[in-house]
Protein backbone atom coordinates (compact mmCIF):
# COMPACT_ATOMS: atom_id res chain seq x y z
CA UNK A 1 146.83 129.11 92.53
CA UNK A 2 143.38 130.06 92.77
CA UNK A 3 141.42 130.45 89.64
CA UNK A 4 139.95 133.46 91.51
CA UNK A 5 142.84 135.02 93.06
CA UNK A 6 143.30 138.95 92.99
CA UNK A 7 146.48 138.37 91.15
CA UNK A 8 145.22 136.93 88.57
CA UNK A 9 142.45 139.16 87.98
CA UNK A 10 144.61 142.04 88.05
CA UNK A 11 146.60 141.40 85.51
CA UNK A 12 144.04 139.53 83.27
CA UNK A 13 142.15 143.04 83.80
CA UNK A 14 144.99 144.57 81.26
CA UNK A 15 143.96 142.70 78.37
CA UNK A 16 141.77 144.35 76.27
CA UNK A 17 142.18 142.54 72.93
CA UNK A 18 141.96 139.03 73.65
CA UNK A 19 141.06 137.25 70.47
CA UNK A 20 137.75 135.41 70.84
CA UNK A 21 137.30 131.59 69.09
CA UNK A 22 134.90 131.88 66.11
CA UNK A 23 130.95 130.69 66.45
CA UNK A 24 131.70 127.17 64.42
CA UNK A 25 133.36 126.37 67.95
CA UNK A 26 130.48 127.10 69.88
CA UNK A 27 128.12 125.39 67.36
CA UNK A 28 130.62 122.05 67.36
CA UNK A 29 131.18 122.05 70.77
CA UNK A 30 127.00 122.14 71.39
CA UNK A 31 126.20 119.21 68.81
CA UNK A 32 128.76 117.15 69.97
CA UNK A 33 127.64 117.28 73.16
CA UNK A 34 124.18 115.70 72.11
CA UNK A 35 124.25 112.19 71.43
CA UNK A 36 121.46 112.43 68.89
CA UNK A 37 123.53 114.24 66.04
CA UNK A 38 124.64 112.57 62.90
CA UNK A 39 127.52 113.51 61.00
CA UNK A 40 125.04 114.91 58.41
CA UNK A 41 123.97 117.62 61.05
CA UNK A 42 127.78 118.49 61.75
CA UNK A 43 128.51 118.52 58.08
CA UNK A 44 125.56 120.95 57.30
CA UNK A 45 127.00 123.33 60.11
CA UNK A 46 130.84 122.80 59.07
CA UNK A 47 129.49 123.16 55.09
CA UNK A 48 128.71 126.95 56.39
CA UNK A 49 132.90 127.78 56.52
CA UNK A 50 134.63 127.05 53.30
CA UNK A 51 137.74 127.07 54.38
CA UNK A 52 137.17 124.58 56.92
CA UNK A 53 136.04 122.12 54.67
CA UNK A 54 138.77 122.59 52.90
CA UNK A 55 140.61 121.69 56.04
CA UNK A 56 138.85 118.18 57.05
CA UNK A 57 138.92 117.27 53.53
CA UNK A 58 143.03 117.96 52.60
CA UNK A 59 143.28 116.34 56.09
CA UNK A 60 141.30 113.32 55.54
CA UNK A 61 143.08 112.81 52.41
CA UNK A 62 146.53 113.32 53.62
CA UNK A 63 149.20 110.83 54.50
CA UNK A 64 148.18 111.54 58.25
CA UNK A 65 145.41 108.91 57.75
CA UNK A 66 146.63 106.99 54.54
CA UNK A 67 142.85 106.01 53.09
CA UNK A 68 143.09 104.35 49.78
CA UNK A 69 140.34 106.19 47.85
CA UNK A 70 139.99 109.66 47.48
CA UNK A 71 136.99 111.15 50.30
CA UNK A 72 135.18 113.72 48.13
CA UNK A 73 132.56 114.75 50.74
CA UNK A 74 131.90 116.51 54.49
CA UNK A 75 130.18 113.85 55.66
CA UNK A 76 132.07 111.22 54.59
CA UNK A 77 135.30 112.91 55.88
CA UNK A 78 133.31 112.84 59.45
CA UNK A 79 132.55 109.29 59.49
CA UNK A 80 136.16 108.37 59.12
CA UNK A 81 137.67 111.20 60.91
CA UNK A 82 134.93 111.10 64.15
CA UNK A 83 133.88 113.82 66.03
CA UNK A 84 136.56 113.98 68.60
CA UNK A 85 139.02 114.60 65.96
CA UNK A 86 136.73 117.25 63.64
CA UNK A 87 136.51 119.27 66.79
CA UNK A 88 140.81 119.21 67.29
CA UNK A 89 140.95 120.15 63.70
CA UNK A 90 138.19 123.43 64.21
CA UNK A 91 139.62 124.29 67.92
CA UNK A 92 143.29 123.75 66.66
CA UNK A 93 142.55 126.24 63.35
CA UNK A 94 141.06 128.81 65.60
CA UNK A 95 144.28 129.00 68.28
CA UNK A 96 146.49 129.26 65.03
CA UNK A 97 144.53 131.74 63.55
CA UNK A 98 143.79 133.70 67.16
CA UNK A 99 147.68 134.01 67.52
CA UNK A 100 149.24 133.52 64.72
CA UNK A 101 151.89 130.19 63.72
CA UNK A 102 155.18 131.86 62.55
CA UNK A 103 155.30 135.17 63.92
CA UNK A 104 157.95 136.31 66.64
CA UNK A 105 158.21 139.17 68.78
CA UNK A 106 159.93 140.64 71.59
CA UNK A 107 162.34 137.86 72.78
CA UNK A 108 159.33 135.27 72.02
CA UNK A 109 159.61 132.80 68.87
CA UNK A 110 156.13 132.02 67.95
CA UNK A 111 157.44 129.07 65.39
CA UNK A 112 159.43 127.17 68.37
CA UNK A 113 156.48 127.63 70.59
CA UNK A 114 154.01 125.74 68.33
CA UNK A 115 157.11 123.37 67.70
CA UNK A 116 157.39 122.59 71.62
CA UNK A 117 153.53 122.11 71.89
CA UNK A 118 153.23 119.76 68.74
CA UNK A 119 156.19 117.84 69.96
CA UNK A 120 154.14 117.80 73.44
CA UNK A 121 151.05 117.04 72.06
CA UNK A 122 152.36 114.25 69.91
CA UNK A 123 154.08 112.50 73.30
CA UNK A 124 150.83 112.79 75.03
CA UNK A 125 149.20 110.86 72.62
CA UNK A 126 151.74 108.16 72.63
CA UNK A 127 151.76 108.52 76.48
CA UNK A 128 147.80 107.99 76.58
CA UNK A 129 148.08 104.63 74.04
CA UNK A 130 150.90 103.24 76.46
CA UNK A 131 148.39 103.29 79.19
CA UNK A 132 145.50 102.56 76.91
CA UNK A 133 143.88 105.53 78.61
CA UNK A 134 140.45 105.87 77.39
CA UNK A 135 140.56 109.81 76.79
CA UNK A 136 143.73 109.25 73.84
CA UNK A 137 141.60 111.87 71.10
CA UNK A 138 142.18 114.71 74.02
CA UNK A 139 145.47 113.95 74.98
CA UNK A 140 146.74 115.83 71.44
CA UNK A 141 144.68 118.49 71.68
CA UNK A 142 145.63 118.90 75.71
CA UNK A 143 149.26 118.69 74.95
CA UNK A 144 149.49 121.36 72.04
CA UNK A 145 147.02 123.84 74.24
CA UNK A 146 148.94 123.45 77.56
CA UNK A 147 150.92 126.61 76.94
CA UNK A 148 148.89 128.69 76.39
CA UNK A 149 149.16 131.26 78.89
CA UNK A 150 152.96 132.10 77.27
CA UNK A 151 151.76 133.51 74.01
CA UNK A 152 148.99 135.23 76.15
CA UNK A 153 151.38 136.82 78.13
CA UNK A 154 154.33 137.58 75.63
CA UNK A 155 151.65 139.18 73.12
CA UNK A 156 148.84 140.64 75.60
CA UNK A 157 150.73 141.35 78.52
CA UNK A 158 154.06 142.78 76.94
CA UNK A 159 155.57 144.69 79.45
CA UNK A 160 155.10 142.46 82.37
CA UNK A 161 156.42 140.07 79.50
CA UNK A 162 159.38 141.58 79.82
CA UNK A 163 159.96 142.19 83.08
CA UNK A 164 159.79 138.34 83.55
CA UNK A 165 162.71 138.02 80.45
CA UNK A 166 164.73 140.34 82.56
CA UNK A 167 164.67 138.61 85.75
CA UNK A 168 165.14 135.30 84.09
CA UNK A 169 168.18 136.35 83.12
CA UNK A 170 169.42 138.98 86.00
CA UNK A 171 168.99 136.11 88.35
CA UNK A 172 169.83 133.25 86.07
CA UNK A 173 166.60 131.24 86.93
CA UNK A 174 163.99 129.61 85.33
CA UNK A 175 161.09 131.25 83.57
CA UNK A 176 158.41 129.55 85.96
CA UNK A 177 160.72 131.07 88.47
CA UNK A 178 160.96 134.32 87.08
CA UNK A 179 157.06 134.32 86.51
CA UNK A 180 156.09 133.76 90.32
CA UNK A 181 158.71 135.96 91.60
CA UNK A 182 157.93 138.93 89.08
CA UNK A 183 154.09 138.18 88.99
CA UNK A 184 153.06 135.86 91.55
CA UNK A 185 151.39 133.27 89.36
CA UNK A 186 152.81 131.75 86.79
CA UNK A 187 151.79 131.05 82.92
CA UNK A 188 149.79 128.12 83.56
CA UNK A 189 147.49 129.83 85.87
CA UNK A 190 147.23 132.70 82.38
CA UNK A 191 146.24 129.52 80.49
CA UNK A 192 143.62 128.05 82.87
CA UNK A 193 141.66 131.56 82.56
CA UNK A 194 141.92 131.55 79.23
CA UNK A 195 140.61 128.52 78.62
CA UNK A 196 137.68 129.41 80.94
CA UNK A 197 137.05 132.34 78.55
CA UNK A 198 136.67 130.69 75.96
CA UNK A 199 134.50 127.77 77.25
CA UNK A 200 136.91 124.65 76.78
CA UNK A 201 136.08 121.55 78.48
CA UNK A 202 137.18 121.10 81.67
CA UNK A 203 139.98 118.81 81.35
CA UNK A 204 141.64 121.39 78.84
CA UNK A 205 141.25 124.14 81.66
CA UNK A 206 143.38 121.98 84.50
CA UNK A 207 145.84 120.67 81.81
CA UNK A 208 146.59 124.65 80.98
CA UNK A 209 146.45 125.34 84.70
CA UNK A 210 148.58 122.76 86.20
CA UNK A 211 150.76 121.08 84.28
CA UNK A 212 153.22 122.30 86.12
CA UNK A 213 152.25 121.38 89.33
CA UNK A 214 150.78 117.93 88.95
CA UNK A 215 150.33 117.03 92.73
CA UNK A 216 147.58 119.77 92.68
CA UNK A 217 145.74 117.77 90.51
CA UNK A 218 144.87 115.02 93.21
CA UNK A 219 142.54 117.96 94.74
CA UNK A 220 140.28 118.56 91.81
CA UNK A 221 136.80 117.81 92.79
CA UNK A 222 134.89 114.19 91.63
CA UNK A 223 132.98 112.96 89.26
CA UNK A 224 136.05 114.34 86.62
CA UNK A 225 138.82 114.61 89.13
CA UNK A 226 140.40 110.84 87.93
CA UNK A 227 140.36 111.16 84.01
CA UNK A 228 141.45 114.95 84.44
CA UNK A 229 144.34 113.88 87.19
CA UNK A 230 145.98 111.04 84.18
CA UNK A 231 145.54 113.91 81.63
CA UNK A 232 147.57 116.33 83.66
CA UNK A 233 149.90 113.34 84.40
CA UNK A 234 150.60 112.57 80.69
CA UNK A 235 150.89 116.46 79.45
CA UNK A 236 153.31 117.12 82.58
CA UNK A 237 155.13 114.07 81.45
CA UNK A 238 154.88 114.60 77.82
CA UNK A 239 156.17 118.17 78.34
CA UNK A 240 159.61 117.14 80.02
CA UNK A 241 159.66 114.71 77.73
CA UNK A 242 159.30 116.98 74.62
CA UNK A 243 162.52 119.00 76.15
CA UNK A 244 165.02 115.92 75.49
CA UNK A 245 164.91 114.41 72.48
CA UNK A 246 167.29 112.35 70.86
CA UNK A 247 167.47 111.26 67.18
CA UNK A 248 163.43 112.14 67.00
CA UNK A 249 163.32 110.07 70.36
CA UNK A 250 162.45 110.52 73.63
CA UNK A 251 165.51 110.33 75.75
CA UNK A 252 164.57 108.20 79.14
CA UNK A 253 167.69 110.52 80.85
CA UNK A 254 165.11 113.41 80.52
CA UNK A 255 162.45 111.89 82.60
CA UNK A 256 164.25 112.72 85.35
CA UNK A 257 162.46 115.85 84.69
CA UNK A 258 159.49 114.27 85.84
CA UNK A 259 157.54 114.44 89.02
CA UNK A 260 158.39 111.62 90.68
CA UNK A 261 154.48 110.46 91.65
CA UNK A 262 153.95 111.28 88.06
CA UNK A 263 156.51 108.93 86.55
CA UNK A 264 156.10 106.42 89.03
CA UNK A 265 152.19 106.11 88.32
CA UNK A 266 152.57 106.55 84.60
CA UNK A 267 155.71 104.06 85.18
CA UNK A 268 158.10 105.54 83.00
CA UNK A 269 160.82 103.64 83.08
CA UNK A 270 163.09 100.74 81.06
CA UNK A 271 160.32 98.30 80.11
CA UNK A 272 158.79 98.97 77.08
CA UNK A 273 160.53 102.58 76.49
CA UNK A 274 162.04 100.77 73.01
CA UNK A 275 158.35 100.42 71.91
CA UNK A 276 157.13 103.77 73.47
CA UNK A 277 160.31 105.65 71.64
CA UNK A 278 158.91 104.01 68.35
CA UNK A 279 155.47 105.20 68.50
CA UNK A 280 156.11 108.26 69.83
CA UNK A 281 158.69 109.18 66.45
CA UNK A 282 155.33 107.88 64.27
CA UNK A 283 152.79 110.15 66.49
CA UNK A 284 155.09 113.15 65.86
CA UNK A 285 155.28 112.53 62.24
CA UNK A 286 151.53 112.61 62.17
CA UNK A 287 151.32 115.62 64.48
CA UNK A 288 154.06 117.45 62.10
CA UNK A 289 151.68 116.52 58.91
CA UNK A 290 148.00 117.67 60.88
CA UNK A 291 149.83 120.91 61.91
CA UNK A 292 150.84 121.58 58.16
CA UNK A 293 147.79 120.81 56.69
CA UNK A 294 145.63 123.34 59.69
């Protein structure tokens, strides 16, 4: 759909509380983005929030990363860690903290939602080393945002919330279904404006917006259209994927699930699936311990 469509902005028009990410995102997002800072310059600014050096430093020193000595400083932390991955850990604090982690209301469980978007997140990543894609920091981050628009809806848009739960079930279809047929647009198109809102990169935006439809992808404008198209591939991918485990595994039956462009070009298939099963059971385990520790 349209990122401008009167649909949209109709119903986005209802929210009136939409929780805003904090300033430290703005201020990491702006010194990454210039090649001349040092990791002293983005530990000075993440020195200014406590808490989130207490973050980066319990995360740094966690099994997730498995450093021998003990990392006692901001800086430090940042050198090992890179930038890429201090800005998952500040984004990825501010969504939990925006929406809350363990809460559930009104037919939505908040706990299985993060649980389906870690488990997503954590296949993208393995996805993304498979193909040795060069954008493998994002993929994590892109996986574990690309729902976004279903916790905006079930907590900010409650009654059309449920109107969607009740034709779901009246009709016996699927909540993407039940979406367009009660709303016109679907969550993913909730997601992409909310990551416009709050300034993502681009690449975030689309994933939100169309991981669902991955053949839209193909008509995203140049110079970012390729590297955004693969990401969109992997988190569509990722997210059937995340729907069939088996024993901790991904289950190759579920890839059916797939688009069949997607799978074809991200050739999911027998060869090498032992090895991708592997190190997508190790990725999780890492994404379980990050997600603890934030």
């Amino acid at each position: 759909m349209n990122p401008d469509s009167n649909e949209l902005k109709a119903l986005v028009q209802k929210i009136t509380d939409l929780p805003t990410l904090p300033a430290m995102m703005a201020t990491i997002t702006r010194l990454m983005q210039d090649p001349r800072t040092s990791a002293e310059e983005l530990g000075r600014a993440i020195a200014s929030d406590p808490a989130l050096v207490s973050k980066v430093l319990k995360l740094v020193n966690s099994a997730f990363y498995g450093f021998p000595g003990r990392i006692s400083t901001i800086t430090q932390a940042i050198v090992i860690l890179g930038f890429s991955t201090i800005r998952n850990v500040v984004l990825t604090t501010s969504v939990l903290k925006a929406f809350g982690k363990n809460a559930s209301q009104g037919g939505f469980d908040v706990g299985k939602f993060w649980e389906h978007s870690l488990l997503t997140g954590a296949i993208s990543r393995s996805l993304a080393v498979e193909r040795e894609a060069n954008f493998v920091e994002e993929t994590f981050i892109a996986g574990l945002l690309h729902d976004m628009g279903r916790i905006v809806l079930s907590q900010k848009l409650t009654a059309e919330f449920e109107k969607v739960l009740l034709v779901k079930e009246k009709a016996g279809i699927s909540q993407l279904a039940a979406e367009q047929s009660v709303l016109k647009l679907t969550h993913g198109d909730i997601g992409g404006w909310l990551a416009r809102k709050w300034n993502l990169p681009i690449p975030y935006v689309e994933v939100m917006r169309l991981h669902h439809f991955p053949g839209e992808a193909l008509n995203l404008e140049p110079p970012s259209q390729s590297d955004t198209t693969n990401l969109i591939y992997i988190v569509h991918a990722a997210d059937a994927l995340s729907k069939g485990l088996k024993d901790g595994k991904p289950d190759l039956a579920s890839a059916d699930a797939i688009d069949p462009a997607v799978r074809a070009e991200l050739k999911i298939g027998a060869e090498g699936w032992e090895r991708f099963q592997l190190r997508t059971q190790e990725e999780i385990g890492k994404a379980r311990a990050f997600l603890e520790i934030l």
